[in-house]
N, C-alpha and C. Protein backbone atom coordinates (compact mmCIF):
# COMPACT_ATOMS: atom_id res chain seq x y z
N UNK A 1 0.84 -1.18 0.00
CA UNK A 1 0.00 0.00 0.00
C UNK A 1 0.89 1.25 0.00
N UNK A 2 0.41 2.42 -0.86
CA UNK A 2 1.20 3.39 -0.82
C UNK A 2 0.17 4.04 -0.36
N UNK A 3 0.73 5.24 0.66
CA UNK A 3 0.24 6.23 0.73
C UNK A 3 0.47 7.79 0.21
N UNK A 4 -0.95 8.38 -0.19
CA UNK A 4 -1.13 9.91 -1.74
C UNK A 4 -1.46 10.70 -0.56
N UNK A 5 -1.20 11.69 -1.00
CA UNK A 5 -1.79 13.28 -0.39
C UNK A 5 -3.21 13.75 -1.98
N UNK A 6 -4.19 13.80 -1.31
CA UNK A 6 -5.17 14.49 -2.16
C UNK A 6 -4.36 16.04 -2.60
N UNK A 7 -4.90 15.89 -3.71
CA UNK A 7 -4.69 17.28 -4.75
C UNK A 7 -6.34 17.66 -4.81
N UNK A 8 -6.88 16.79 -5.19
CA UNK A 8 -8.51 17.41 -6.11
C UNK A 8 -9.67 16.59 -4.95
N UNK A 9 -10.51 16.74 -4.93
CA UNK A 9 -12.05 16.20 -4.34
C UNK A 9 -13.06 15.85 -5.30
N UNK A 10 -13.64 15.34 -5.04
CA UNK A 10 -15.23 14.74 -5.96
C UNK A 10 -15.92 15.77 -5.35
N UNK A 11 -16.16 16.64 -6.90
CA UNK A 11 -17.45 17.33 -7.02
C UNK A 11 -18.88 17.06 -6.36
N UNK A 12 -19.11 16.12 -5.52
CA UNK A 12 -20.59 15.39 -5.06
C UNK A 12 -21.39 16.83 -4.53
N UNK A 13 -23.03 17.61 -4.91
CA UNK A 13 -23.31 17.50 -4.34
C UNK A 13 -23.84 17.74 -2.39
N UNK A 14 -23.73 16.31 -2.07
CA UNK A 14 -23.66 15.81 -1.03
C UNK A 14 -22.19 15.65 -0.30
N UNK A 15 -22.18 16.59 0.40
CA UNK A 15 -20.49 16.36 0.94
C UNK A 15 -20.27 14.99 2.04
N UNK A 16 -21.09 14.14 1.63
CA UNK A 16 -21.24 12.85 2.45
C UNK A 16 -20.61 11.88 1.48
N UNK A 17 -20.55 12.30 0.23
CA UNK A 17 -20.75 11.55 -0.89
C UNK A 17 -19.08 11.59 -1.95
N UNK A 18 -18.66 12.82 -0.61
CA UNK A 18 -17.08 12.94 -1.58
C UNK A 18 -16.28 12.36 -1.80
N UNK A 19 -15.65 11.97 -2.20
CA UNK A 19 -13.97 11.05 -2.32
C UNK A 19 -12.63 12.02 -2.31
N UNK A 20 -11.74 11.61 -1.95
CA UNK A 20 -10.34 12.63 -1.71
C UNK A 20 -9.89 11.55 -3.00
N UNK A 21 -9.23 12.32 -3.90
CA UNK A 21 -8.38 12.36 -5.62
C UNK A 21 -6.76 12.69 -5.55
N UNK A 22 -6.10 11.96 -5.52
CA UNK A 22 -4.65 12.47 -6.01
C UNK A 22 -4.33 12.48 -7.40
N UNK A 23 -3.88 13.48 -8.01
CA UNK A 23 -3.10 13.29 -9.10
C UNK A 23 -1.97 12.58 -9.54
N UNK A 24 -2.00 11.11 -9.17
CA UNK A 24 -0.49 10.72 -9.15
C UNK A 24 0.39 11.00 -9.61
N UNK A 25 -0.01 11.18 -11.51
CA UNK A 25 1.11 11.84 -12.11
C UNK A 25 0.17 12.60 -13.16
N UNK A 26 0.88 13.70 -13.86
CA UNK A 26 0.23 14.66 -14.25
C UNK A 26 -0.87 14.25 -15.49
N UNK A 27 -2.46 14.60 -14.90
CA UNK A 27 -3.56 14.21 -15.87
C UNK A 27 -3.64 12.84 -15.28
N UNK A 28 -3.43 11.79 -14.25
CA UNK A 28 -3.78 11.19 -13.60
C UNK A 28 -4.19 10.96 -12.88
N UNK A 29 -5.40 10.53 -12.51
CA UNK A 29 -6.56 10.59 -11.43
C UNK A 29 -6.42 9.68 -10.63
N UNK A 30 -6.08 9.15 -9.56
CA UNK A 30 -6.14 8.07 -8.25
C UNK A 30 -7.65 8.68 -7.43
N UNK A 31 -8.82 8.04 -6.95
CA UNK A 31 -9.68 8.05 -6.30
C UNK A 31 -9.52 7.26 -4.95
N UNK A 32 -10.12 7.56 -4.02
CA UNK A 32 -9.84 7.04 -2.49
C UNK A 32 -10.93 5.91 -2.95
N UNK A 33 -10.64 4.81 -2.64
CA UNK A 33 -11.83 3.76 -2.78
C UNK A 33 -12.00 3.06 -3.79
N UNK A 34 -11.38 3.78 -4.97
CA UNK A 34 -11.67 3.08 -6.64
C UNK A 34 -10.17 2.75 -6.56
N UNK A 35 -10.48 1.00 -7.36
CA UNK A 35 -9.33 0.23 -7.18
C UNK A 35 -8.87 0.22 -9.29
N UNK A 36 -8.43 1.53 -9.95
CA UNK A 36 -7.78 1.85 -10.54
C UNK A 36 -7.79 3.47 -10.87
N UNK A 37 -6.54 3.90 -11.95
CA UNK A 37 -6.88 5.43 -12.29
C UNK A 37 -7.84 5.80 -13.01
N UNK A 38 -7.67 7.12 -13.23
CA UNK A 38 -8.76 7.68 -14.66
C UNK A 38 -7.90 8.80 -15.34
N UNK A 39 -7.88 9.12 -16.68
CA UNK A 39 -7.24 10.24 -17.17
C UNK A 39 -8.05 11.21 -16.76
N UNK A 40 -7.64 12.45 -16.76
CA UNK A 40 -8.17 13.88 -16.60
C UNK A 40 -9.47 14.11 -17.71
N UNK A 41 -9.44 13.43 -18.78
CA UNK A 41 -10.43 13.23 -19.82
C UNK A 41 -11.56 12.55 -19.50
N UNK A 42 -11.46 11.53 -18.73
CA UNK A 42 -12.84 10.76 -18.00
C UNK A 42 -13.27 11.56 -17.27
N UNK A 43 -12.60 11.67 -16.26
CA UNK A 43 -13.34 12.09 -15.02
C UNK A 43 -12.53 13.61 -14.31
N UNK A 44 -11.76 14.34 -15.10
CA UNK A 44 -12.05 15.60 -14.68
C UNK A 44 -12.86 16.44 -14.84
N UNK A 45 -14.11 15.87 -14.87
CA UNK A 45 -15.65 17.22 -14.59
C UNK A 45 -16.10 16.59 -13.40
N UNK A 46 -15.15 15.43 -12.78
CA UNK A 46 -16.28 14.78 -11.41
C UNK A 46 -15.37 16.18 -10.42
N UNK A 47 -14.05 16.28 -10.63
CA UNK A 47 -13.00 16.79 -9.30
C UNK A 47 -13.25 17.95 -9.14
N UNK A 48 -12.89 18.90 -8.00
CA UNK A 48 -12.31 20.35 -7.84
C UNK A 48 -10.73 19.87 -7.12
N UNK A 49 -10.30 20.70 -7.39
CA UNK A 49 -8.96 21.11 -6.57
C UNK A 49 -8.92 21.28 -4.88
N UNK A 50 -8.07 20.72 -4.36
CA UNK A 50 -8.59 20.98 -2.81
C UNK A 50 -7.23 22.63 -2.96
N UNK A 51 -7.87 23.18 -1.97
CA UNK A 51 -7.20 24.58 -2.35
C UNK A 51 -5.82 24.70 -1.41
N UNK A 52 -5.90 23.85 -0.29
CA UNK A 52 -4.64 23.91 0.48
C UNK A 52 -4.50 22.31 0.83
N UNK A 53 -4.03 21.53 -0.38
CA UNK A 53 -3.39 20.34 0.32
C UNK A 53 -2.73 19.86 1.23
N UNK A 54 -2.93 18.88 2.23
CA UNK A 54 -2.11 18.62 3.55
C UNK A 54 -1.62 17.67 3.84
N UNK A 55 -1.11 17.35 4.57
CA UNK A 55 -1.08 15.71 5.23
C UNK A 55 -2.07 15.28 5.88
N UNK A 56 -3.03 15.73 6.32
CA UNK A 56 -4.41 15.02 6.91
C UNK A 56 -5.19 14.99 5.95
N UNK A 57 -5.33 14.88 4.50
CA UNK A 57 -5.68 14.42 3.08
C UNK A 57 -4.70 13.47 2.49
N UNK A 58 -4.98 12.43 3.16
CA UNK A 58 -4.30 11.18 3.01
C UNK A 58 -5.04 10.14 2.66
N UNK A 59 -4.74 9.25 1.72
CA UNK A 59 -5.28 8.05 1.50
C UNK A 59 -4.36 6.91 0.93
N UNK A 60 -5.08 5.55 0.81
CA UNK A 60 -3.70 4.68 0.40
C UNK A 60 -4.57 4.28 -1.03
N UNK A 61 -3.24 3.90 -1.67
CA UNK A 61 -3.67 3.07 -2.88
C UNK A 61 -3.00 1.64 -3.09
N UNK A 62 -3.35 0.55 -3.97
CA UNK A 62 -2.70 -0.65 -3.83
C UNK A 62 -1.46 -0.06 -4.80
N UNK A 63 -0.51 -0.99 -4.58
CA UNK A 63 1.06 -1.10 -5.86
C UNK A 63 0.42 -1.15 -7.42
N UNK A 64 -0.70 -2.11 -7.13
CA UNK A 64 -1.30 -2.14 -8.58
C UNK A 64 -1.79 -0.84 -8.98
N UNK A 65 -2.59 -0.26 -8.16
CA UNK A 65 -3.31 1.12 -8.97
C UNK A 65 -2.21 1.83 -9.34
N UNK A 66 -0.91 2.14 -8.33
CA UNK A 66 0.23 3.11 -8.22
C UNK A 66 1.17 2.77 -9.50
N UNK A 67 0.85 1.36 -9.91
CA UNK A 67 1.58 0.33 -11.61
C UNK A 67 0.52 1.44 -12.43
N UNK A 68 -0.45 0.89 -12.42
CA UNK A 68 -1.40 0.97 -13.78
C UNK A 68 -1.78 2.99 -14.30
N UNK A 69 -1.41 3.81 -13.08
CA UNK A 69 -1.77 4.65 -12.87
C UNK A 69 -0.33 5.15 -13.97
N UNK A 70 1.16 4.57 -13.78
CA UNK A 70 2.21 4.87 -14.23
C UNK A 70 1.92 4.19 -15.68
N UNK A 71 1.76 3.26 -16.18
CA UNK A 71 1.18 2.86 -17.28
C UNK A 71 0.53 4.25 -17.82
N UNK A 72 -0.59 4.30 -17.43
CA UNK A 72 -1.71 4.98 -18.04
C UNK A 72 -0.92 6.02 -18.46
N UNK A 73 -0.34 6.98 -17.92
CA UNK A 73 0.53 8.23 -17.67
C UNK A 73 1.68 7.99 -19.06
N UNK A 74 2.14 6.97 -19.26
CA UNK A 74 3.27 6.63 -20.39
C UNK A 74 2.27 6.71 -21.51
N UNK A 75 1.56 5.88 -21.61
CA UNK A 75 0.02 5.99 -22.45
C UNK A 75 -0.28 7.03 -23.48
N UNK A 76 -0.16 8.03 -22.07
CA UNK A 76 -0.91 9.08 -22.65
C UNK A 76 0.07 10.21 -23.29
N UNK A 77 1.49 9.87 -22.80
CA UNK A 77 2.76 10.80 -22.77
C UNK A 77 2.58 10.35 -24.78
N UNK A 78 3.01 8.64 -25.04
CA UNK A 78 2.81 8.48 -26.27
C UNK A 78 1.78 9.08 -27.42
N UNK A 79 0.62 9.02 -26.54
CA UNK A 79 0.02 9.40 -27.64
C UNK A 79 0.29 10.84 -28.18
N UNK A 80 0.20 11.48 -26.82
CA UNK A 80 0.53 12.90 -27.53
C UNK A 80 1.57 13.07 -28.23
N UNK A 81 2.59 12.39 -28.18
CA UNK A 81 3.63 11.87 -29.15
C UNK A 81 3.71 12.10 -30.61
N UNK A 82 2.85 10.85 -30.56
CA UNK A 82 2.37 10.55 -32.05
C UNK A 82 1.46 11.56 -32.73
N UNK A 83 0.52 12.40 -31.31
CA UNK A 83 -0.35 13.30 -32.31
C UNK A 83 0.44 14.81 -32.69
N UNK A 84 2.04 14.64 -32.15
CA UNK A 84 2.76 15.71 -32.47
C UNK A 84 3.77 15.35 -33.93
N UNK A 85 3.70 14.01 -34.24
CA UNK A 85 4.43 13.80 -35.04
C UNK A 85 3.92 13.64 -36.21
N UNK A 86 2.27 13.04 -36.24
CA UNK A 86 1.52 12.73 -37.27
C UNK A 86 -0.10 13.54 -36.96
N UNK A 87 0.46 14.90 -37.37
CA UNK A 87 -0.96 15.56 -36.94
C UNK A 87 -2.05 15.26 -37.94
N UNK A 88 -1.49 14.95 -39.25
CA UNK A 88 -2.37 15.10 -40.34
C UNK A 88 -3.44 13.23 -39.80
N UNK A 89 -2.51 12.14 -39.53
CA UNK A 89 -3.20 11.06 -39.66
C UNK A 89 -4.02 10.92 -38.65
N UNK A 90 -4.14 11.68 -37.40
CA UNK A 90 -4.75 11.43 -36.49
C UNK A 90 -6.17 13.09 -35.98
N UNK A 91 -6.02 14.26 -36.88
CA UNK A 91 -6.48 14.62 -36.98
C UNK A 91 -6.69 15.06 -35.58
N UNK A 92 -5.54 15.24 -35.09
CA UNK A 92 -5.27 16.06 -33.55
C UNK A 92 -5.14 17.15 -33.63
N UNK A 93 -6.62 17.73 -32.15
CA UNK A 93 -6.47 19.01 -31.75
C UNK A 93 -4.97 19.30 -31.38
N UNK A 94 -4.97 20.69 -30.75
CA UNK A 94 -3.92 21.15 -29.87
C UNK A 94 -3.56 21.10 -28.91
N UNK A 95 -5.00 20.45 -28.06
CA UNK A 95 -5.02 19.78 -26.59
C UNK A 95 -4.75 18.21 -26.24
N UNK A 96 -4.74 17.84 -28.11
CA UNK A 96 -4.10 16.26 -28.01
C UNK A 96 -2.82 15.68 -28.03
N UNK A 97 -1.85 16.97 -28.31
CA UNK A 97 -0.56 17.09 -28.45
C UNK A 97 0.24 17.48 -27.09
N UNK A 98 -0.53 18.03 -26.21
CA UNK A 98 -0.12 18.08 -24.81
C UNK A 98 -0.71 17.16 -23.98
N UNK A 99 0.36 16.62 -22.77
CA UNK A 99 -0.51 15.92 -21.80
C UNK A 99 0.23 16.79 -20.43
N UNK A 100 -0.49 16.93 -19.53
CA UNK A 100 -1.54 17.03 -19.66
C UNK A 100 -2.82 18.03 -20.51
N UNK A 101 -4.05 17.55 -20.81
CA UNK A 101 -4.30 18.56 -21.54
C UNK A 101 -4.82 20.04 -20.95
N UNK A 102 -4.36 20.85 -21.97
CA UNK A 102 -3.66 22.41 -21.19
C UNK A 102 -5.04 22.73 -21.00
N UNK A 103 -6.37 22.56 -20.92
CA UNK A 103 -7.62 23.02 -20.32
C UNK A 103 -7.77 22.63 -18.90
N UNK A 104 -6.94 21.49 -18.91
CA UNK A 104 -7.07 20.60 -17.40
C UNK A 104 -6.07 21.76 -16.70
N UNK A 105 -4.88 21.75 -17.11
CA UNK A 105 -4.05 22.94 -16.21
C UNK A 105 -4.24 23.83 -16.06
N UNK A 106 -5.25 24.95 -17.21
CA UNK A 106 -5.87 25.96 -16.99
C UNK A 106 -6.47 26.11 -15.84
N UNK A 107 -7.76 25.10 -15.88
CA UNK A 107 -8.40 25.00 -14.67
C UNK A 107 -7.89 24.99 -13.45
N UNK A 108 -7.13 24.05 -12.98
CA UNK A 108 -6.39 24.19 -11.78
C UNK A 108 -5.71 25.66 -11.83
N UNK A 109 -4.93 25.69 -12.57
CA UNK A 109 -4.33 27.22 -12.44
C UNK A 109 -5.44 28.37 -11.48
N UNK A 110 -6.71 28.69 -12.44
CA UNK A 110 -7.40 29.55 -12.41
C UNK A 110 -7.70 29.35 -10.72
N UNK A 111 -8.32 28.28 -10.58
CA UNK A 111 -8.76 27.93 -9.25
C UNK A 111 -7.58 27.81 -7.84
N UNK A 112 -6.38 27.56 -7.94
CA UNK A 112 -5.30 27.99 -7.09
C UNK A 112 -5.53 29.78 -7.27
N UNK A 113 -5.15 30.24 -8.58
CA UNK A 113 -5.06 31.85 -8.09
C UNK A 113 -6.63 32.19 -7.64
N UNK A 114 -7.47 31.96 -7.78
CA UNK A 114 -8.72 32.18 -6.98
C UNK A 114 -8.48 32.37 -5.25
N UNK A 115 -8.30 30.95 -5.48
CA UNK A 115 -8.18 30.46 -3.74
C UNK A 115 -7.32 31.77 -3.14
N UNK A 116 -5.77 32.01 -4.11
CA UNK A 116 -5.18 32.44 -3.13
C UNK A 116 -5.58 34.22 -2.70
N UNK A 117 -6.40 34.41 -3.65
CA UNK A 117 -7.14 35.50 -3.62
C UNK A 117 -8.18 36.01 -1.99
N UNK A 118 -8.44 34.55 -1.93
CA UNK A 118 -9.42 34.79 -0.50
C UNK A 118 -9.10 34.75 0.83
């Protein structure tokens, strides 16, 4: 078991209903409870950003999720790869050529300088 520091939260709602999210690696989603990742493309409309991450936003994940999560992350490093090398065959945006994709970093961006605003 490894143990993550939350970066992001589940949007729920019901704050009964939340989950604590680490980003393991960039555009990688780890969920407290869900036994694999998600790219920032699935399921970044579930997260917000937690605005001051801590050490009492802790959770564990198995070796496997912390494997598959590093997988996924190479994955996605390739593809954007390929959609930088062969833009014409794959008919890639500009957000498919970056990972993570730069709307996902926007967002966080915007929402850290928010936070630090208040």
């Amino acid at each position: 078991m490894i143990e993550v520091e939350a970066t992001h939260i589940t949007n729920e709602i019901d704050p009964e209903d939340r989950r604590l999210v680490c980003e393991l690696y960039p555009g990688i989603l780890v969920f407290d409870g869900i036994s694999g990742p998600f790219t920032v493309r699935e399921a970044g409309k579930l997260v917000d950003p937690l605005p001051n991450p801590g050490g009492e936003r802790t959770f564990l994940i198995t070796d496997r999720v912390a494997e598959l999560a590093a997988e996924e992350y190479d994955r996605q490093m390739g593809m954007a790869e390929i959609s930088r090398e062969w833009p014409h065959s794959l008919s890639a945006t500009v957000s498919q050529t970056v990972w993570p994709p730069r709307e996902w970093a926007a967002y966080n961006e915007r929402f850290f300088d928010n936070a630090d605003k208040k």
